[in-house]
C-alpha atoms as a PDB file:
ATOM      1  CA  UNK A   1     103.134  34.090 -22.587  1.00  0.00           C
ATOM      2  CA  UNK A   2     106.397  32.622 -23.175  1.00  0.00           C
ATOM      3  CA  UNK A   3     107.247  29.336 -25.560  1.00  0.00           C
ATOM      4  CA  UNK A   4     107.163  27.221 -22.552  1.00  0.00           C
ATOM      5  CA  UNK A   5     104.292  28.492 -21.011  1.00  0.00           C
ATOM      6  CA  UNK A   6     102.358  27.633 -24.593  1.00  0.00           C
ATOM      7  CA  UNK A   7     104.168  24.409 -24.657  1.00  0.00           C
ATOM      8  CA  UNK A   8     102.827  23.623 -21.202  1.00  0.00           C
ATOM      9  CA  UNK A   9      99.292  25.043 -21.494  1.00  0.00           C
ATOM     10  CA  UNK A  10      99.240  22.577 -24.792  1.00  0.00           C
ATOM     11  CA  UNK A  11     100.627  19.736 -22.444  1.00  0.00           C
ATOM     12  CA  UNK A  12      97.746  20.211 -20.367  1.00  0.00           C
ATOM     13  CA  UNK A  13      95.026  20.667 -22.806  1.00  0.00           C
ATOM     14  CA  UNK A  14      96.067  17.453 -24.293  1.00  0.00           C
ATOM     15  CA  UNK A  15      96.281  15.331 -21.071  1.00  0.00           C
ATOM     16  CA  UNK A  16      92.866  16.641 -20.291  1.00  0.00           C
ATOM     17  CA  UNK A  17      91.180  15.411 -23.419  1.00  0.00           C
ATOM     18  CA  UNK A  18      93.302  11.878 -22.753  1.00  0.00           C
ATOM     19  CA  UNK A  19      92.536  11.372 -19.254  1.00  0.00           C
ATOM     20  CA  UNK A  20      88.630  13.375 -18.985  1.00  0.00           C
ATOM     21  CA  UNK A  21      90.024  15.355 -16.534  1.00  0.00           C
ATOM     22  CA  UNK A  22      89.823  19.738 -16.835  1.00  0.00           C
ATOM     23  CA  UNK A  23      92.398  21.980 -15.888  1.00  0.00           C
ATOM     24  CA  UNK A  24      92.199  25.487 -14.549  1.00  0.00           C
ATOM     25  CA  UNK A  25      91.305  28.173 -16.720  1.00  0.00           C
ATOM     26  CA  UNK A  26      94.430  29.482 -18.518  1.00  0.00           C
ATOM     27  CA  UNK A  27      93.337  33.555 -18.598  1.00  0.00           C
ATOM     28  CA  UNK A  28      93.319  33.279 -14.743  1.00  0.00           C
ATOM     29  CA  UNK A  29      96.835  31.600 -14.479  1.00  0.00           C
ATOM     30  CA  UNK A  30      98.070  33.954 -17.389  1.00  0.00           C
ATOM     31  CA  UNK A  31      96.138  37.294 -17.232  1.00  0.00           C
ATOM     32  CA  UNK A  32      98.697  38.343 -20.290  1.00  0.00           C
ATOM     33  CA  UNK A  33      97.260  35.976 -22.324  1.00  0.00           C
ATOM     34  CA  UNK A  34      96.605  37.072 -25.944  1.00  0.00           C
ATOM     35  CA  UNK A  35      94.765  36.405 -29.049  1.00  0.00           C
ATOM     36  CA  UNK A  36      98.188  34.896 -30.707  1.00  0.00           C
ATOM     37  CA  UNK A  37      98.667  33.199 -27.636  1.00  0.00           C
ATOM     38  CA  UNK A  38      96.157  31.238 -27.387  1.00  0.00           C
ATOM     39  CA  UNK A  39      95.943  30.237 -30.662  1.00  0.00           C
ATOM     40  CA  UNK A  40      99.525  29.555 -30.356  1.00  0.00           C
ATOM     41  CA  UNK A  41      98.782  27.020 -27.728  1.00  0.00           C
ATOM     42  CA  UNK A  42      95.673  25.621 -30.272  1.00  0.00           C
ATOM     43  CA  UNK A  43      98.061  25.083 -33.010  1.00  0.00           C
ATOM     44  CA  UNK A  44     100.705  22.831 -30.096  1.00  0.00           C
ATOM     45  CA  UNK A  45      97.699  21.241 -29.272  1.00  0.00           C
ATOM     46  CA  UNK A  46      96.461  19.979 -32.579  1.00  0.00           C
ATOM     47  CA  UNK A  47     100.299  18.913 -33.303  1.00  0.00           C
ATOM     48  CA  UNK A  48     100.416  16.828 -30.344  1.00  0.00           C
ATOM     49  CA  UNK A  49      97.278  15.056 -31.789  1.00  0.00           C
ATOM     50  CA  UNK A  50      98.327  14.298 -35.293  1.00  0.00           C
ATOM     51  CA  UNK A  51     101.716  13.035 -33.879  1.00  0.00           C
ATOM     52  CA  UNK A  52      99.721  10.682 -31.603  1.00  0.00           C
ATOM     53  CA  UNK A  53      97.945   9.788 -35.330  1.00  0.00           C
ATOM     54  CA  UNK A  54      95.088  11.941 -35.693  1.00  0.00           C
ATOM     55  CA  UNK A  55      94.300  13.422 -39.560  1.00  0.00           C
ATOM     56  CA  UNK A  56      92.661  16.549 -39.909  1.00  0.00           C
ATOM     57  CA  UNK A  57      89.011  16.314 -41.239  1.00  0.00           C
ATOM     58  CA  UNK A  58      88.485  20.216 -41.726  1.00  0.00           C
ATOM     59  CA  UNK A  59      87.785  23.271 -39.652  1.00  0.00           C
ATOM     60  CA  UNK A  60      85.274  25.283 -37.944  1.00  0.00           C
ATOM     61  CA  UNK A  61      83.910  28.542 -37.074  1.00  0.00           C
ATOM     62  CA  UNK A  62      82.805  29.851 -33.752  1.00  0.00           C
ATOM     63  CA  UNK A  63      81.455  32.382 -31.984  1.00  0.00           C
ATOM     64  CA  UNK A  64      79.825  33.507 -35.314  1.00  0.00           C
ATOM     65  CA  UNK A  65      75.928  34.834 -33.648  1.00  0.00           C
ATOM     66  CA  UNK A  66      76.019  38.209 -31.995  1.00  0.00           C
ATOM     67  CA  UNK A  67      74.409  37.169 -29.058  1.00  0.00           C
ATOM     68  CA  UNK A  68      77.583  35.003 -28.642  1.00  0.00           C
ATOM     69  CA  UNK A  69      79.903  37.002 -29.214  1.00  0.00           C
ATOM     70  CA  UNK A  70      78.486  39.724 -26.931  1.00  0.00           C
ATOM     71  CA  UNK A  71      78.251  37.692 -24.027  1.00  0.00           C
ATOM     72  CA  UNK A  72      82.308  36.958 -24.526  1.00  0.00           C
ATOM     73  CA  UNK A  73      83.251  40.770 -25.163  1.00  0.00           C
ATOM     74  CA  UNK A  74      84.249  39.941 -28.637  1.00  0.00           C
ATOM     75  CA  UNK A  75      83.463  41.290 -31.933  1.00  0.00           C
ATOM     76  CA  UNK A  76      84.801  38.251 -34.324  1.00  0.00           C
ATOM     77  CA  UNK A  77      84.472  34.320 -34.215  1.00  0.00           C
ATOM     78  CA  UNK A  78      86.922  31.966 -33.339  1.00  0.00           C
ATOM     79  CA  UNK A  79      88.286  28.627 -35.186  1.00  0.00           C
ATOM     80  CA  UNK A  80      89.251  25.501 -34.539  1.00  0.00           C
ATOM     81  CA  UNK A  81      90.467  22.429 -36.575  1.00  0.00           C
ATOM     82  CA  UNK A  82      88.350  19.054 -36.580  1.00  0.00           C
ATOM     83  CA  UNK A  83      90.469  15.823 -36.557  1.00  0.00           C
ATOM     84  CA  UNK A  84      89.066  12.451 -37.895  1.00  0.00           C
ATOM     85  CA  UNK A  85      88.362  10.958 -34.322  1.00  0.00           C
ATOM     86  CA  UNK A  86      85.415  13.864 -33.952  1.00  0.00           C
ATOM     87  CA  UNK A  87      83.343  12.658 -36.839  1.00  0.00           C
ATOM     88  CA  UNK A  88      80.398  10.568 -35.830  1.00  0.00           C
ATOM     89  CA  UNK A  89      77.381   8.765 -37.790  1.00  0.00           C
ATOM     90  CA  UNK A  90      74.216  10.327 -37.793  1.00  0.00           C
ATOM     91  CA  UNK A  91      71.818   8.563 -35.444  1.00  0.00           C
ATOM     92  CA  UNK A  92      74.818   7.712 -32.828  1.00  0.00           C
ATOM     93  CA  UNK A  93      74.357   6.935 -29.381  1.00  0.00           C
ATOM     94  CA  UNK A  94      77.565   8.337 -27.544  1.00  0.00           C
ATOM     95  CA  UNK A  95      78.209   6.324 -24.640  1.00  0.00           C
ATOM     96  CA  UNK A  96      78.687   8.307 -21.057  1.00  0.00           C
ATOM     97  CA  UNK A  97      82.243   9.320 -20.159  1.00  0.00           C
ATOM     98  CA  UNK A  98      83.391  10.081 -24.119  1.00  0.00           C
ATOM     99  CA  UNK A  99      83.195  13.644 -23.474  1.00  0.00           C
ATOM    100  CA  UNK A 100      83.188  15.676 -20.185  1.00  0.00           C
ATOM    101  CA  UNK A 101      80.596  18.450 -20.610  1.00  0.00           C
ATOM    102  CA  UNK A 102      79.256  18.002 -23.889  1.00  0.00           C
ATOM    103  CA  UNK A 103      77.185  20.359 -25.798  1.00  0.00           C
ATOM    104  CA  UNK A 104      75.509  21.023 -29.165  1.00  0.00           C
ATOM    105  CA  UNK A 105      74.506  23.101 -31.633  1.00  0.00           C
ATOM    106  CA  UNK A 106      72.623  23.379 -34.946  1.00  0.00           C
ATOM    107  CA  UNK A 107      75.259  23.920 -37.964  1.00  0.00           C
ATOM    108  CA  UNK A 108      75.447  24.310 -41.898  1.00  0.00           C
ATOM    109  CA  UNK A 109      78.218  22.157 -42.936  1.00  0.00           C
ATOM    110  CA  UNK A 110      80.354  23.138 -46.380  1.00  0.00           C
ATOM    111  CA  UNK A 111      82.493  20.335 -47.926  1.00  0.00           C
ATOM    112  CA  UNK A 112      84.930  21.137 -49.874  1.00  0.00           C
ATOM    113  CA  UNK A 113      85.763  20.069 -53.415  1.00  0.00           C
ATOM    114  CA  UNK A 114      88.643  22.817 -54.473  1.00  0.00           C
ATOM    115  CA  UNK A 115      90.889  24.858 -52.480  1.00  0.00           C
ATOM    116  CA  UNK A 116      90.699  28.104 -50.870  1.00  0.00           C
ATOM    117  CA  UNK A 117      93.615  30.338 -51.057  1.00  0.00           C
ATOM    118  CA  UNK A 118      94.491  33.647 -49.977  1.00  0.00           C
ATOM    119  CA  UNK A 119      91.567  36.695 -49.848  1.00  0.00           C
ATOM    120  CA  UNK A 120      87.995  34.567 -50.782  1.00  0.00           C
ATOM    121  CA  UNK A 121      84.972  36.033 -52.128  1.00  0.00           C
ATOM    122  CA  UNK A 122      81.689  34.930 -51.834  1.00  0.00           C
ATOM    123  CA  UNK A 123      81.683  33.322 -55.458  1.00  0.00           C
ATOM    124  CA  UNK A 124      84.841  31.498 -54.744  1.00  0.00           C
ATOM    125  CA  UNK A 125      83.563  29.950 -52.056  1.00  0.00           C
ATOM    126  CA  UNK A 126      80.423  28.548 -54.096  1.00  0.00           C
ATOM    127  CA  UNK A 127      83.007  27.596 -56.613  1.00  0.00           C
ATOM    128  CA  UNK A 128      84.746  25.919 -54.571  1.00  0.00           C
ATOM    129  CA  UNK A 129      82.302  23.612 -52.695  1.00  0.00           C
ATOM    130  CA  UNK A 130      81.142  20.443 -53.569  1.00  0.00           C
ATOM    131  CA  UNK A 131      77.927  20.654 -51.465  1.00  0.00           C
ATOM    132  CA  UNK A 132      76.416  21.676 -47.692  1.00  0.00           C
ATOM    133  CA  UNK A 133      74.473  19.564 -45.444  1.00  0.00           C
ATOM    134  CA  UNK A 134      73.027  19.837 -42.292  1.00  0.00           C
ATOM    135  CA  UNK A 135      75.048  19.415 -39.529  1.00  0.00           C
ATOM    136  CA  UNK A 136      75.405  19.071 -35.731  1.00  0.00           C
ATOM    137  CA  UNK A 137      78.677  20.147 -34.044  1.00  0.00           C
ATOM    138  CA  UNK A 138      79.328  18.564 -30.732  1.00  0.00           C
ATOM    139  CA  UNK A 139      81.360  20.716 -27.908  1.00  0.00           C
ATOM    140  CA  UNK A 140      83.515  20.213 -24.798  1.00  0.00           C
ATOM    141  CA  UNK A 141      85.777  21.834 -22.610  1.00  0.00           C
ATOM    142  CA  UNK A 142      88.716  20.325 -21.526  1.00  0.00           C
ATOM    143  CA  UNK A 143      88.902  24.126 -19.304  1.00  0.00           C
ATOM    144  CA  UNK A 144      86.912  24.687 -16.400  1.00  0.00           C
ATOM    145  CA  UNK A 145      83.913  26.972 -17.503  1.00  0.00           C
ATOM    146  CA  UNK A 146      84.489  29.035 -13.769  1.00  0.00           C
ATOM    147  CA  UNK A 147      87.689  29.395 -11.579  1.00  0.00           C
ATOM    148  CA  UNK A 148      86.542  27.955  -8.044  1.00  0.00           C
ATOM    149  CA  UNK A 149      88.440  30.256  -6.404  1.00  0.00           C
ATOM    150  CA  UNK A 150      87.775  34.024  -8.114  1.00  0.00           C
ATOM    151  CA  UNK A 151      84.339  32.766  -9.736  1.00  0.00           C
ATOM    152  CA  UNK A 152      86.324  34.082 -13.042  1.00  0.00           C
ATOM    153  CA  UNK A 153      84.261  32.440 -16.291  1.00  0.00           C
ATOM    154  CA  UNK A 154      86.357  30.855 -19.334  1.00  0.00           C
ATOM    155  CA  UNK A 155      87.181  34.079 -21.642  1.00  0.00           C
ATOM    156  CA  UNK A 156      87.497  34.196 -25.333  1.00  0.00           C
ATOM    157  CA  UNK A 157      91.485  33.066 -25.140  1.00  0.00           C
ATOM    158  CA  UNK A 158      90.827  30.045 -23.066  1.00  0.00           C
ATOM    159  CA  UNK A 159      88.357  28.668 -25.756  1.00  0.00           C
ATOM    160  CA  UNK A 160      90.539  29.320 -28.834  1.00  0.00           C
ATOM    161  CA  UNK A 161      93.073  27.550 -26.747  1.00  0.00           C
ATOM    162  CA  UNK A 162      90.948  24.578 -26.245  1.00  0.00           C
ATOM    163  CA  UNK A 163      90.875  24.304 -30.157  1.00  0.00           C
ATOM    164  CA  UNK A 164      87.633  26.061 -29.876  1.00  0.00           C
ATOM    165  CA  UNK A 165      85.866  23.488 -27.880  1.00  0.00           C
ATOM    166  CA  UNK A 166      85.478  21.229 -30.607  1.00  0.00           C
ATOM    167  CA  UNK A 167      84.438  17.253 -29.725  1.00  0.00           C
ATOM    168  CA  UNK A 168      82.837  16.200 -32.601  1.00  0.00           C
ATOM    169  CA  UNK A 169      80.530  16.204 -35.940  1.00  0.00           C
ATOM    170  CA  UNK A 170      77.484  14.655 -37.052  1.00  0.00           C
ATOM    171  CA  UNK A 171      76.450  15.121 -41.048  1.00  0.00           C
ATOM    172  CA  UNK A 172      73.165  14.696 -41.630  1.00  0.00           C
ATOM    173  CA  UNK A 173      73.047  12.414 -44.937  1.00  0.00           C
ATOM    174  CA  UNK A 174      70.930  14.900 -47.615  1.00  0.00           C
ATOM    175  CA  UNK A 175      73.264  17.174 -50.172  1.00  0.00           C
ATOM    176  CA  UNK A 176      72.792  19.989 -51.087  1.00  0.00           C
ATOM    177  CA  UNK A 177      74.085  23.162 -53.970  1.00  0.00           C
ATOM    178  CA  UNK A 178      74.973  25.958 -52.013  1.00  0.00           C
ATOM    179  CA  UNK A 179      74.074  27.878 -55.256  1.00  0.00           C
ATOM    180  CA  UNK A 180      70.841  26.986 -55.297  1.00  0.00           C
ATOM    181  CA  UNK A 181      69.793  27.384 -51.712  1.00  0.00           C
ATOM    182  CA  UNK A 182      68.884  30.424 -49.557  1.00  0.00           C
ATOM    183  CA  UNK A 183      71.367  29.478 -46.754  1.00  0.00           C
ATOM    184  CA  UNK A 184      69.848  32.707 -44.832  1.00  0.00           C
ATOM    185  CA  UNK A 185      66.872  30.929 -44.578  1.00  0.00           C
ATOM    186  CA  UNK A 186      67.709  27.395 -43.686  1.00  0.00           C
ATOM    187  CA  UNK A 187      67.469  27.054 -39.949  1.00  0.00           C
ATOM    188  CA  UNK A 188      66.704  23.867 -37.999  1.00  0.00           C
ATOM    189  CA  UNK A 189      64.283  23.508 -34.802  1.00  0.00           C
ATOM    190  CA  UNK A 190      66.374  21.812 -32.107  1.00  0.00           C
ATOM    191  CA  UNK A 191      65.061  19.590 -29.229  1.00  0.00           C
ATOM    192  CA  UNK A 192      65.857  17.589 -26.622  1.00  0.00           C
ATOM    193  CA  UNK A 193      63.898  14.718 -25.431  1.00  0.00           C
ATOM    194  CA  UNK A 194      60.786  15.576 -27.995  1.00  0.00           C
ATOM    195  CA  UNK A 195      60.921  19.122 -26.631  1.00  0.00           C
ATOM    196  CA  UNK A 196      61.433  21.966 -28.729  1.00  0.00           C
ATOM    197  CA  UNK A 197      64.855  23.391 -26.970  1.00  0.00           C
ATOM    198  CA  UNK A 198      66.141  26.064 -29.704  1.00  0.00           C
ATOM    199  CA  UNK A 199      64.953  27.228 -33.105  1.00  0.00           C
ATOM    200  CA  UNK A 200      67.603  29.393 -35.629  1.00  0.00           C
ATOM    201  CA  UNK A 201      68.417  30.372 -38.907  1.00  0.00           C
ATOM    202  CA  UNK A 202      71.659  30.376 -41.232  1.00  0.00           C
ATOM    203  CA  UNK A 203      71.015  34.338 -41.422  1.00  0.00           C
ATOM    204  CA  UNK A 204      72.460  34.047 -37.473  1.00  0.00           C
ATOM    205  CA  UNK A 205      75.813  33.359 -38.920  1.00  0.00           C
ATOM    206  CA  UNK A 206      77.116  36.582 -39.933  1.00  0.00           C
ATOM    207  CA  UNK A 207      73.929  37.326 -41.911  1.00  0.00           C
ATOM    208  CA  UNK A 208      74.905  34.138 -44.184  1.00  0.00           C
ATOM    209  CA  UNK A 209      76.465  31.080 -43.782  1.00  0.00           C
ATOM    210  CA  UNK A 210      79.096  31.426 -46.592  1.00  0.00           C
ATOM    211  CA  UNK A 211      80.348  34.564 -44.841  1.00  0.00           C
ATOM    212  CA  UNK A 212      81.914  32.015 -42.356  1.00  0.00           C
ATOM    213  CA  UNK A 213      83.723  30.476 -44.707  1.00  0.00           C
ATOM    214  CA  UNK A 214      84.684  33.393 -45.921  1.00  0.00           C
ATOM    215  CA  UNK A 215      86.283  34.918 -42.629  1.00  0.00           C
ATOM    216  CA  UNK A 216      87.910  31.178 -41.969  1.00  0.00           C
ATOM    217  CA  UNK A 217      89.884  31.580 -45.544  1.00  0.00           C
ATOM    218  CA  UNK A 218      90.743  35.353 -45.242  1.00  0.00           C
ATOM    219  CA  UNK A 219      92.059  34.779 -41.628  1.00  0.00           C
ATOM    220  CA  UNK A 220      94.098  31.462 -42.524  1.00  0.00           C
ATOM    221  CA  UNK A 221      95.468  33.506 -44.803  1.00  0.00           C
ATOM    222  CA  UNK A 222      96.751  35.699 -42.372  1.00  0.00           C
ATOM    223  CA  UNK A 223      98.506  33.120 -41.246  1.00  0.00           C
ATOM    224  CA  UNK A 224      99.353  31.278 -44.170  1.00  0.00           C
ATOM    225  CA  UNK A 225      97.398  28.356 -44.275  1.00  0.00           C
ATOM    226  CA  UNK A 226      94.356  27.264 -46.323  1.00  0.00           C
ATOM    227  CA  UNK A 227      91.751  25.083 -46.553  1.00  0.00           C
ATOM    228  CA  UNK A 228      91.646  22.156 -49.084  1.00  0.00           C
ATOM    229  CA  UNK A 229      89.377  19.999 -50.960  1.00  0.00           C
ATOM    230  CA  UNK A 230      87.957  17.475 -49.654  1.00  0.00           C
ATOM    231  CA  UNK A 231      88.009  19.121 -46.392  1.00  0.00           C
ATOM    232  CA  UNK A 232      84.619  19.696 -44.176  1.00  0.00           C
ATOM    233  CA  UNK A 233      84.074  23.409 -42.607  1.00  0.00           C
ATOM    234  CA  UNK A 234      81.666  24.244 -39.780  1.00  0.00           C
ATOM    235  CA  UNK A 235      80.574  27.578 -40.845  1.00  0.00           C
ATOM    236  CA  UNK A 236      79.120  28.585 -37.511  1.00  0.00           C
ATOM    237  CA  UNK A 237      76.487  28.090 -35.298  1.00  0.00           C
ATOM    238  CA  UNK A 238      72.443  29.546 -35.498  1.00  0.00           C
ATOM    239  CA  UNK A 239      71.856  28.328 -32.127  1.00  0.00           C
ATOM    240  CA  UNK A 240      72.912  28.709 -28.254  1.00  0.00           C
ATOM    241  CA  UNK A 241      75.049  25.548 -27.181  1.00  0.00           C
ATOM    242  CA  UNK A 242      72.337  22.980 -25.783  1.00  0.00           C
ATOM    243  CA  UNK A 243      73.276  20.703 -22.501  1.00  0.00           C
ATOM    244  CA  UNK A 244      73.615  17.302 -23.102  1.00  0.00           C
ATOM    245  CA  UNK A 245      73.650  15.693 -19.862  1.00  0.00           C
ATOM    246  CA  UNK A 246      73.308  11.483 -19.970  1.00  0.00           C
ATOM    247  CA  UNK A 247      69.736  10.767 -21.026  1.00  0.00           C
ATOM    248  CA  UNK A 248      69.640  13.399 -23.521  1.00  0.00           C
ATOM    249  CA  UNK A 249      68.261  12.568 -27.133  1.00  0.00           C
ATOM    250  CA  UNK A 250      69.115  15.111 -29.617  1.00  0.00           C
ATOM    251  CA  UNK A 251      66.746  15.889 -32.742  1.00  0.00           C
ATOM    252  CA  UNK A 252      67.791  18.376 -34.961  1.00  0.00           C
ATOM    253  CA  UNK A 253      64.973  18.888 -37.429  1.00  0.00           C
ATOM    254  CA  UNK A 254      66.173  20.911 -41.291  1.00  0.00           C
ATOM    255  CA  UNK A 255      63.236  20.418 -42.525  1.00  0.00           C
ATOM    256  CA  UNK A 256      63.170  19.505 -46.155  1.00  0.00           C
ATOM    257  CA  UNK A 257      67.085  18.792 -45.064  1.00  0.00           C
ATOM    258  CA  UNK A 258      66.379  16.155 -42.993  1.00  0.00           C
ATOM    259  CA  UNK A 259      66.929  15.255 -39.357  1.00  0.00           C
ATOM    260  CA  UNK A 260      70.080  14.866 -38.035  1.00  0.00           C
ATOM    261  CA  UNK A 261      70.302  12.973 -34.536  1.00  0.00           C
ATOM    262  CA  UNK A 262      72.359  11.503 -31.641  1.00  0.00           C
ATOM    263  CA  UNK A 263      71.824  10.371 -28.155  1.00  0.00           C
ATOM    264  CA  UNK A 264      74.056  10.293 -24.996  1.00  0.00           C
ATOM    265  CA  UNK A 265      73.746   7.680 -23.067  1.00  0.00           C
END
């Protein structure tokens, strides 16, 4: 893709998540779209929102289960960056029309107290994290999930475009030392409307939940960024995305985490 074909694909995205309205998918109107393209576009995208006055709140991991990943053709997760206007109380009831097609999934949240710089290992990540608490990450697409006309799905590029379909964050309100914790097995058991809709564990992100941190520092690094203190990081999902039509009340049981909830009206 050219500059001005990123600059316009950003355009778009942006006006879609202003006005509610999707635009086509971008991998069928640019079938040369790459990996650097599209986050290209992301990285427009995300500009265009902190000029309108937006602060960044963190960053999160994708794609990080191998069903997912599969079922794109991929064999590594995506990111995305999380701006202050996605961060929502636990408990919320979102009122219809905030998002178009929302979703959610079951997350382990890391917040940061130090920065991460350069190649991470696992011990500087525990080093550098102030706690983890249960989470619920709230999707959208501002991209059509299917071209009407060659049935084409959404591909990998046309997510990381989107800034990785990220809408929002829930926290739950319970800390917790990521040292002292078998993040493997912490999971959560997901419903919707009292009914049991999805079940996981943190082992479903990359075998461990810091491991998504981990690939999130290594591959800002890459492009020379980082993440800094203070900062909140979505380390990846341990569930499929859940529907969230109007009507749907969202449970997401931790255990001896806590709950963490939300409605849509």
């Amino acid at each position: 893709m050219t500059p001005a074909e990123i600059t316009a694909a950003a355009d778009a995205l942006f006006q879609a998540d202003e006005t509610g309205q999707q635009i086509g998918i971008l991998s069928v109107a640019h079938p040369e779209i790459t990996m650097d393209n599209a986050y290209a576009i992301q990285s427009e995208l995300v500009a265009k929102k902190l000029q309108a006055g937006r602060t960044i709140l963190g960053w999160k991991v994708g794609l990080t289960s191998r069903a997912m990943q599969q079922a794109l053709g991929i064999n590594i997760p995506d990111s995305g960056v999380l701006l202050d206007d996605m961060e929502f109380a636990n408990g919320v009831t979102i009122p219809e029309g905030r998002f178009i097609q929302p979703r959610i999934e079951a997350e382990i949240a890391f917040i940061m107290k130090a920065p991460l710089k350069g190649q991470v290992t696992r011990q500087d990540v525990l080093a550098a994290t102030d706690y983890v608490a249960p989470a619920i990450e709230i999707l959208d697409t501002r991209i059509l999930r299917t071209d009407p006309v060659t049935g084409q799905p959404r591909r990998i590029f046309d997510t990381i475009a989107d800034n990785a379909a990220n809408a929002g964050i829930i926290l739950g309100t319970s800390h917790f030392d990521p040292s002292e914790e078998d993040l493997r097995w912490t999971g959560a058991i997901v419903s919707t409307n009292c009914q049991v809709e999805e079940t996981g564990l943190g082992a479903g992100v990359l075998n461990d939940p810091v491991n998504g941190i981990i690939w999130l520092a290594n591959r800002m690094d890459q492009y020379g960024t980082s993440i800094d203190a203070g900062q909140v990081i979505l380390s990846g999902s341990f569930v499929r995305p859940i529907e969230c039509r109007p009507g749907t009340e969202i449970d997401a049981d931790f255990g001896s985490w806590g709950h963490v909830t939300c409605n849509f009206d």
